[in-house]
N, C-alpha and C. Protein backbone atom coordinates (compact mmCIF):
# COMPACT_ATOMS: atom_id res chain seq x y z
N UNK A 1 230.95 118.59 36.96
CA UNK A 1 230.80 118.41 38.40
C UNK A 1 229.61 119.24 38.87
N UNK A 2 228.66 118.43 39.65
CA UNK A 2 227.90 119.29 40.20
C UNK A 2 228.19 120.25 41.20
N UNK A 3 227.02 121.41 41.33
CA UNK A 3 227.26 121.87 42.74
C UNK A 3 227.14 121.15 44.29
N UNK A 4 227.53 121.28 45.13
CA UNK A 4 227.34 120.72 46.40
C UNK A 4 227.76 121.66 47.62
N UNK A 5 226.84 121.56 48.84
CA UNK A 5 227.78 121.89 49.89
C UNK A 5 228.89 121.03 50.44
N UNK A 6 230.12 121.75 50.71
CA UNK A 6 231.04 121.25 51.32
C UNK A 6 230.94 121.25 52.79
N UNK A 7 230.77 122.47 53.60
CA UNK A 7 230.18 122.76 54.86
C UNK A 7 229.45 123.74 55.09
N UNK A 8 228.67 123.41 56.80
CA UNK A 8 228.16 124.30 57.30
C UNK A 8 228.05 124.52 58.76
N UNK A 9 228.14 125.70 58.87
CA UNK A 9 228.62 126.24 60.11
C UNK A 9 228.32 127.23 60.51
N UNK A 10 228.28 127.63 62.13
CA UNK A 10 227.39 129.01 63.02
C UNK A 10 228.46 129.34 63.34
N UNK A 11 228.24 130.61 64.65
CA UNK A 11 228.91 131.22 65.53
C UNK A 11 227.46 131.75 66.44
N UNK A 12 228.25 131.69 67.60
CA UNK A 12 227.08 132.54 68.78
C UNK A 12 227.46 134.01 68.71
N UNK A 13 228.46 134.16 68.48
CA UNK A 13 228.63 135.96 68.44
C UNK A 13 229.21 136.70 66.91
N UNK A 14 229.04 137.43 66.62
CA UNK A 14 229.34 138.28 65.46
C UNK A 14 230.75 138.51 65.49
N UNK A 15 231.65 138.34 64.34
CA UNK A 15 233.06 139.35 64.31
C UNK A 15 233.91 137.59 64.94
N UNK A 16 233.55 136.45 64.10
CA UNK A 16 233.97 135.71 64.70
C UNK A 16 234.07 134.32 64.16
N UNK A 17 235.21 133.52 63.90
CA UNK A 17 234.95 132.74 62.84
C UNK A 17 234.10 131.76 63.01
N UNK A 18 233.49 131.23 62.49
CA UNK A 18 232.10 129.89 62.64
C UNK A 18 232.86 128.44 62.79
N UNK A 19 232.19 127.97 63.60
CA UNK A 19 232.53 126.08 63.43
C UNK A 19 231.81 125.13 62.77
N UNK A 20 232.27 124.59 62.05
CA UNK A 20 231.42 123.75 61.18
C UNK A 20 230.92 122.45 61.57
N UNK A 21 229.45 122.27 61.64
CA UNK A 21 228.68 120.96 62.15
C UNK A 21 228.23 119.98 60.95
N UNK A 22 227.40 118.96 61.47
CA UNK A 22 226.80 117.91 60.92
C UNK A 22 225.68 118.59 60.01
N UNK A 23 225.01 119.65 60.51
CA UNK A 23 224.04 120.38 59.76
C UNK A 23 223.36 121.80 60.82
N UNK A 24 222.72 122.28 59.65
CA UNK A 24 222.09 123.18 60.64
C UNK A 24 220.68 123.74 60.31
N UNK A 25 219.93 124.03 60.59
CA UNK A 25 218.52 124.34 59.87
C UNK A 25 218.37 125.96 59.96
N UNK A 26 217.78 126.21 59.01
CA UNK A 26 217.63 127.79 58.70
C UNK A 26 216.09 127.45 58.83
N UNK A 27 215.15 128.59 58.67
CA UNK A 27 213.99 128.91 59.00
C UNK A 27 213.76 130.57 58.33
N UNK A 28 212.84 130.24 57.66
CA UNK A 28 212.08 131.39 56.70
C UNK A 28 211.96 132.62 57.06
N UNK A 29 212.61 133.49 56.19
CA UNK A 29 212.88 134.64 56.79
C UNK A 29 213.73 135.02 58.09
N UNK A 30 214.35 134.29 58.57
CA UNK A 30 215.27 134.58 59.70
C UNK A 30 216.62 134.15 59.50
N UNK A 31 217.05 132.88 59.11
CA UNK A 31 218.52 132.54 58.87
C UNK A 31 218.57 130.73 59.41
N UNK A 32 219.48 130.99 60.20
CA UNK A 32 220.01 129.69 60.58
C UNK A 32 219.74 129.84 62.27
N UNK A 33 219.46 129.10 62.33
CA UNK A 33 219.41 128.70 63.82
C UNK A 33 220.20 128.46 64.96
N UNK A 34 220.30 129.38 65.79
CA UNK A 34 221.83 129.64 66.20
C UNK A 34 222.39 130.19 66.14
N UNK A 35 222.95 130.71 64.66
CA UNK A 35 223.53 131.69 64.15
C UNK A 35 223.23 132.84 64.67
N UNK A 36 225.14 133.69 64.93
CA UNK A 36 224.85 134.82 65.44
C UNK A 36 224.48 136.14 64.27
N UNK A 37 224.06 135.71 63.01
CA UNK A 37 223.08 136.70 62.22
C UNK A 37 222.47 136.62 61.13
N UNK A 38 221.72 135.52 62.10
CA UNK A 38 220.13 135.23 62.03
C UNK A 38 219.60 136.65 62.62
N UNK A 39 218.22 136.25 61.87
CA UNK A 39 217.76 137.43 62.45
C UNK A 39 216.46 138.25 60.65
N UNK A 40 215.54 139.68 60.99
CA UNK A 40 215.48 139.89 60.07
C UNK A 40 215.88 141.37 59.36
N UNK A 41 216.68 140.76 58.52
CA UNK A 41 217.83 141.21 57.94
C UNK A 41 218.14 140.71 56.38
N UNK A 42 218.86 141.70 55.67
CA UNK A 42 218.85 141.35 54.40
C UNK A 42 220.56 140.17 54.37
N UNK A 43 221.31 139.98 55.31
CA UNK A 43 221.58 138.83 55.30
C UNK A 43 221.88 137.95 56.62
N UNK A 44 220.49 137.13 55.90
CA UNK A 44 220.68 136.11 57.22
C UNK A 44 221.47 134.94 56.87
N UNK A 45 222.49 134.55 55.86
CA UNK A 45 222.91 133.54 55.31
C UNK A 45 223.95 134.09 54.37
N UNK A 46 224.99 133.58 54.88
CA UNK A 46 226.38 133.87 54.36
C UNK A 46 226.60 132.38 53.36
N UNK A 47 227.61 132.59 52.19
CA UNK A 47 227.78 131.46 51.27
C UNK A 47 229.06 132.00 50.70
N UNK A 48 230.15 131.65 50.95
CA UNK A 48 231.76 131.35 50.49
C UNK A 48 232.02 129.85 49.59
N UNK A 49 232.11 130.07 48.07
CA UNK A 49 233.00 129.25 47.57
C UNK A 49 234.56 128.60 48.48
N UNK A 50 234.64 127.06 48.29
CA UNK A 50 235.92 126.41 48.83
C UNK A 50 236.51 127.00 47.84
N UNK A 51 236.81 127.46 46.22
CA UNK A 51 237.49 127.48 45.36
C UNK A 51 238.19 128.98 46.05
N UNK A 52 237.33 129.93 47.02
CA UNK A 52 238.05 130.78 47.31
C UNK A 52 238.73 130.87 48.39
N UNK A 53 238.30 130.00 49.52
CA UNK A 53 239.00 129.31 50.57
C UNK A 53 240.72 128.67 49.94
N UNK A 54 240.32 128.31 49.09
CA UNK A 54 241.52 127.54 48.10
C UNK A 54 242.70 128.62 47.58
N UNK A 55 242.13 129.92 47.33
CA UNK A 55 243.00 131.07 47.11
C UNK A 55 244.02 131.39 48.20
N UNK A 56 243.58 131.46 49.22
CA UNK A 56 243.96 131.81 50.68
C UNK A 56 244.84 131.16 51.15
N UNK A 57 244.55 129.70 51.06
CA UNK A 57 245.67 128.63 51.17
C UNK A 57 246.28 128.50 50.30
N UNK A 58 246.33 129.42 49.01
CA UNK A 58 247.56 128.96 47.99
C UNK A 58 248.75 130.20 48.14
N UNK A 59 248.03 131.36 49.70
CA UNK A 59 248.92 132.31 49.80
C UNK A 59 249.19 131.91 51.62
N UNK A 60 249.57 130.41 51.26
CA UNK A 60 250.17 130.26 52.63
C UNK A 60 249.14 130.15 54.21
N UNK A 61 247.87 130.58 53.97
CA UNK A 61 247.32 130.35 55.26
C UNK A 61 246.22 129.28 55.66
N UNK A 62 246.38 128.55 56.59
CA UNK A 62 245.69 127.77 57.30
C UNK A 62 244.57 127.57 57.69
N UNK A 63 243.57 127.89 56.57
CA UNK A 63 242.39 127.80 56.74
C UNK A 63 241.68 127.07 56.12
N UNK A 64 239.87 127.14 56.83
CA UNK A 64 238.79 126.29 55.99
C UNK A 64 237.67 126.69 56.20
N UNK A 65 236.58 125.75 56.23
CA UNK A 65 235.57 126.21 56.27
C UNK A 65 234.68 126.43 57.33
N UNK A 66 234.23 128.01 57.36
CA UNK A 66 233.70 128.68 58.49
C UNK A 66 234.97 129.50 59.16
N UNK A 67 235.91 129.56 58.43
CA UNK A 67 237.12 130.71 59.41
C UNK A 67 236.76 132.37 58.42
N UNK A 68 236.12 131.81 57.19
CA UNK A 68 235.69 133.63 56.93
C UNK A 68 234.26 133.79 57.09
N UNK A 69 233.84 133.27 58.30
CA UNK A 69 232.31 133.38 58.93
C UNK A 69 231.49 133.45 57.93
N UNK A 70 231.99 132.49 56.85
CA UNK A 70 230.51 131.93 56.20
C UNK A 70 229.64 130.53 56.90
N UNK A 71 228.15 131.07 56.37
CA UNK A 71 227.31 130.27 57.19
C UNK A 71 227.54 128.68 56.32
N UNK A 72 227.77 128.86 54.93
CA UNK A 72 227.87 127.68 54.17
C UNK A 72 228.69 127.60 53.12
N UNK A 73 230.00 126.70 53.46
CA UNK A 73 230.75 126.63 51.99
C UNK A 73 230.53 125.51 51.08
N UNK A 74 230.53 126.10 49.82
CA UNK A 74 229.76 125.34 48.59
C UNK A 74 231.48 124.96 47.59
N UNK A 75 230.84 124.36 47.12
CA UNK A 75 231.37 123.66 45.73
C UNK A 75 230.98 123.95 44.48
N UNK A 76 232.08 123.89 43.19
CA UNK A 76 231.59 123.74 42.15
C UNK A 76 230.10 124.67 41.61
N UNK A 77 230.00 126.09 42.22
CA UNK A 77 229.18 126.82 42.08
C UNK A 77 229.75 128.17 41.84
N UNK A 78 230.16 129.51 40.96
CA UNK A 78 230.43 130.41 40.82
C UNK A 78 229.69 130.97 41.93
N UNK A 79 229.47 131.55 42.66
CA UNK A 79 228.57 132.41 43.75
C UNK A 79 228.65 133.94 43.01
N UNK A 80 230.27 134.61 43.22
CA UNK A 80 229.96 135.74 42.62
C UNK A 80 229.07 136.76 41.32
N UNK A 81 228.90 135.21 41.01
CA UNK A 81 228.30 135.82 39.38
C UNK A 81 227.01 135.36 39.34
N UNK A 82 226.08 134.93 40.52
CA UNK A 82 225.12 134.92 40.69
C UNK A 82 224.27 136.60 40.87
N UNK A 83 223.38 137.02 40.23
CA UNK A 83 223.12 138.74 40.72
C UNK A 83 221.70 138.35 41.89
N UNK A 84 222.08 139.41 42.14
CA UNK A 84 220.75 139.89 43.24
C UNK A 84 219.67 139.24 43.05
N UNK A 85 218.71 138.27 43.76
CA UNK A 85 217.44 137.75 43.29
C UNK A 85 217.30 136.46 42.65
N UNK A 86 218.56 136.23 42.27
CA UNK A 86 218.70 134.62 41.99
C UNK A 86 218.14 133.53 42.99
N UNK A 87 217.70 132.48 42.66
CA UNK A 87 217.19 131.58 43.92
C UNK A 87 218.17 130.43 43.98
N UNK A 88 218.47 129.86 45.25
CA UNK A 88 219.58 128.56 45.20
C UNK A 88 218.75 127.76 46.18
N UNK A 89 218.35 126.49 45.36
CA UNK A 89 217.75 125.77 45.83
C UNK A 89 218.90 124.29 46.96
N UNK A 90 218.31 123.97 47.98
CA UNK A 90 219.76 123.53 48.68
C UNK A 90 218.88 122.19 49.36
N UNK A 91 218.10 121.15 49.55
CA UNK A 91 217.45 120.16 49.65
C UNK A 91 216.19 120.68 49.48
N UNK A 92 215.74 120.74 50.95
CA UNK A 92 214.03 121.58 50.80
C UNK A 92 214.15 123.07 51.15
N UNK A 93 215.45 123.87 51.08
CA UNK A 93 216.20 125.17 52.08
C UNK A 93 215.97 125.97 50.62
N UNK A 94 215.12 127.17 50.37
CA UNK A 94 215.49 127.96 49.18
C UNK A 94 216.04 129.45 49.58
N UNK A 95 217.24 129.69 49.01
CA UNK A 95 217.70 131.07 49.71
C UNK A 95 217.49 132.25 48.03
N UNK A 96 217.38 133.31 48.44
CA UNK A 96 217.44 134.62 47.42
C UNK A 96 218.51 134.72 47.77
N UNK A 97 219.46 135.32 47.00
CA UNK A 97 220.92 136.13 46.98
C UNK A 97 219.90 137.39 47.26
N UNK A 98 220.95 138.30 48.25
CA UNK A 98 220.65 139.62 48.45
C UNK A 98 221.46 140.60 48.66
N UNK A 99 222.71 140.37 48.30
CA UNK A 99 224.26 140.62 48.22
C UNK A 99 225.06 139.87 48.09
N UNK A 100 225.83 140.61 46.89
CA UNK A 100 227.32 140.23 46.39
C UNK A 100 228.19 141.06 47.19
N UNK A 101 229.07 140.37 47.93
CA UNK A 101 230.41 141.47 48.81
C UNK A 101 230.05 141.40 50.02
N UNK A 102 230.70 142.51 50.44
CA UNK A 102 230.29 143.28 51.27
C UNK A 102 231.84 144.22 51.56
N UNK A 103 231.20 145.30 52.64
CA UNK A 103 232.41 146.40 52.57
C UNK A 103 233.19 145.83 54.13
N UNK A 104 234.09 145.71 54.52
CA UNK A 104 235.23 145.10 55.34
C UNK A 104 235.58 146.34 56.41
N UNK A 105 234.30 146.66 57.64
CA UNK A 105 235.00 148.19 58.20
C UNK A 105 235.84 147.77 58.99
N UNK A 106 235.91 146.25 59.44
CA UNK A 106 237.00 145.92 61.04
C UNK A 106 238.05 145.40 59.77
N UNK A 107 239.59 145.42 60.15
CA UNK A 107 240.55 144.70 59.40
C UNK A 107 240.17 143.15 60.45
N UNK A 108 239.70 141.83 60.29
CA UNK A 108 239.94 140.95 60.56
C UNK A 108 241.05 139.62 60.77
N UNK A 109 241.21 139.09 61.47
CA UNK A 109 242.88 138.26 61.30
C UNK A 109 243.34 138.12 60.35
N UNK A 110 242.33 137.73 59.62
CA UNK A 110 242.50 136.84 58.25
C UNK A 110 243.36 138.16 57.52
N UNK A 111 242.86 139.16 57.16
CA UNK A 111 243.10 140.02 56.70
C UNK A 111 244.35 141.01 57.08
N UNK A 112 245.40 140.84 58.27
CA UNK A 112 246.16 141.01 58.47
C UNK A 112 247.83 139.48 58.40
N UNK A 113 246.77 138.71 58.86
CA UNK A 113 247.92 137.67 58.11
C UNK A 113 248.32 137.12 56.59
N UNK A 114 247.07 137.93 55.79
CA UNK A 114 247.09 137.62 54.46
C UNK A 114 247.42 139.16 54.03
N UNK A 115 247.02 139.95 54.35
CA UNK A 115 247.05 141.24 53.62
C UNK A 115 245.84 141.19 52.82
N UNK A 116 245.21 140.24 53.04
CA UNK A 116 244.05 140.19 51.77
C UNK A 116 242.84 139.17 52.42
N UNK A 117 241.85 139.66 52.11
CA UNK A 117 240.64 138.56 52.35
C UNK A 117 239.59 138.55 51.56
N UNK A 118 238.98 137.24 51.65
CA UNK A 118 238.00 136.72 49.81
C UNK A 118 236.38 137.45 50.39
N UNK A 119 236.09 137.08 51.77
CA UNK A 119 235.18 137.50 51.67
C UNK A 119 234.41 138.52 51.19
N UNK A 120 234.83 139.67 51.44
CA UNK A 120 234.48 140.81 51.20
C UNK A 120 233.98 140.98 49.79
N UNK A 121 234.67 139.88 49.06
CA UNK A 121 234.91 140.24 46.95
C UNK A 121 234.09 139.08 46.92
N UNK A 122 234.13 137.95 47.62
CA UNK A 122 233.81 136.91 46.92
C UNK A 122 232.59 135.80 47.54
N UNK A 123 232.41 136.59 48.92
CA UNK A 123 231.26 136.15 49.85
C UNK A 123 229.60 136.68 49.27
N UNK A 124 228.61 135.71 49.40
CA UNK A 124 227.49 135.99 48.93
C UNK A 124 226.90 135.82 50.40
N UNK A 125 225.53 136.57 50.06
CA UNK A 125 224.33 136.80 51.67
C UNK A 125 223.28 136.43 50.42
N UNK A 126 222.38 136.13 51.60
CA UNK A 126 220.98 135.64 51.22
C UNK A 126 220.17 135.59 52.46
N UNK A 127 218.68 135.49 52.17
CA UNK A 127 217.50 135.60 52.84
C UNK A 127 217.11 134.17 52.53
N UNK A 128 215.99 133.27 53.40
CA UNK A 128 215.94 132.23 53.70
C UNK A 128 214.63 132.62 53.29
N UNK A 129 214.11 131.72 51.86
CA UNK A 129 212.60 132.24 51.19
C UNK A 129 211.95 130.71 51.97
N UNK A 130 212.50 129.46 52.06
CA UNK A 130 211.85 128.35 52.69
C UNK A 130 212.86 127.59 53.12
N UNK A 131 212.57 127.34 54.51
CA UNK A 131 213.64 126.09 55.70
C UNK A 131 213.55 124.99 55.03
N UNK A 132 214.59 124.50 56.49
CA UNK A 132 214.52 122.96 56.44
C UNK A 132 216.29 123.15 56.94
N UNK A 133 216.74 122.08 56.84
CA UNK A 133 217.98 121.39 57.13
C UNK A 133 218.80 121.22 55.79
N UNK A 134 220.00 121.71 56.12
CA UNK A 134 221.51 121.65 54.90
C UNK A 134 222.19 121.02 56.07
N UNK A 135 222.97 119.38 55.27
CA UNK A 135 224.21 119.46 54.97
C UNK A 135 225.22 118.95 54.51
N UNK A 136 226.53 118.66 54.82
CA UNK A 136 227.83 118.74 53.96
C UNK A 136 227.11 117.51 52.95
N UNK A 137 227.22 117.79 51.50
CA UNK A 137 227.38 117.18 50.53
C UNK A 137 225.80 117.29 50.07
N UNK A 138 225.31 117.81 50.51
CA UNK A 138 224.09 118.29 49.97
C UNK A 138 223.80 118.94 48.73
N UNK A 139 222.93 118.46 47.71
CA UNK A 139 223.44 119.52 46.31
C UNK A 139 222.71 120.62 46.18
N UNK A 140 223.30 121.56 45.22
CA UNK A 140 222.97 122.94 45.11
C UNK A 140 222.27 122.93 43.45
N UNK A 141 221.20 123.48 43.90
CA UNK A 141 220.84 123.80 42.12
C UNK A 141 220.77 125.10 42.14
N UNK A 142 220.77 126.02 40.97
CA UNK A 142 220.22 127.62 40.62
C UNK A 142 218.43 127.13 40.81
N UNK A 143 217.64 127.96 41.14
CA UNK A 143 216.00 127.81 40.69
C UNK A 143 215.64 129.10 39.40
């Protein structure tokens, strides 16, 4: 199975889960458009595996894609085991990984109705090396 995006999705404010659209365009060196973090920053582009979305719902909760404020959930792609500097090529959209994780200082909903949340372990960031428009079912290569 190839890689693919499954969705993609913003938020206007930070600390807040994203809604997922028809598409969205990122732009070089800044992020996504719209997005509340966009911006320049070492991550302007959030990327959550569904396979870990899929964890979450196999511990009972009601979620999908863009409720752990990723900017884009993918398919059929390991993310975590991508390292630092890798390139993911996404139509004409090329992003760098620029973090694996991240550290969790607010407890978030998610994280009190689960006791547990993927992002933090299993969410990737990236920098936007060249735009354009992603979306759902769009494929993913490594570069």
């Amino acid at each position: 199975m190839s890689a693919s995006v499954v969705a993609v999705s913003v938020s206007e404010n930070k600390g807040e889960r994203k809604k997922p659209g028809p598409a969205v365009h990122l732009r070089e060196n800044y992020g996504i458009i719209g997005d509340a973090h966009a911006g320049d920053w070492h991550r302007q582009v959030s990327l959550l595996a569904e396979e870990s979305i899929d964890k979450m719902i196999a511990m009972g909760l009601a979620v999908g894609p863009g409720d752990f404020a990723e900017n884009i959930t993918t398919r059929g792609i390991e993310l975590v085991t991508l390292p630092v500097g890798t390139r993911i090529g996404i139509g004409p959209v090329v992003l760098e990984v620029s973090q694996i994780g991240k550290v969790c200082h607010t407890r978030c909903a998610i994280y009190y109705q689960a006791g547990d949340c993927v992002m933090p372990k299993e969410g990737i960031f990236a920098t936007v090396v060249s735009g354009g428009v992603v979306r759902p079912e769009d494929k993913i290569e490594l570069l």
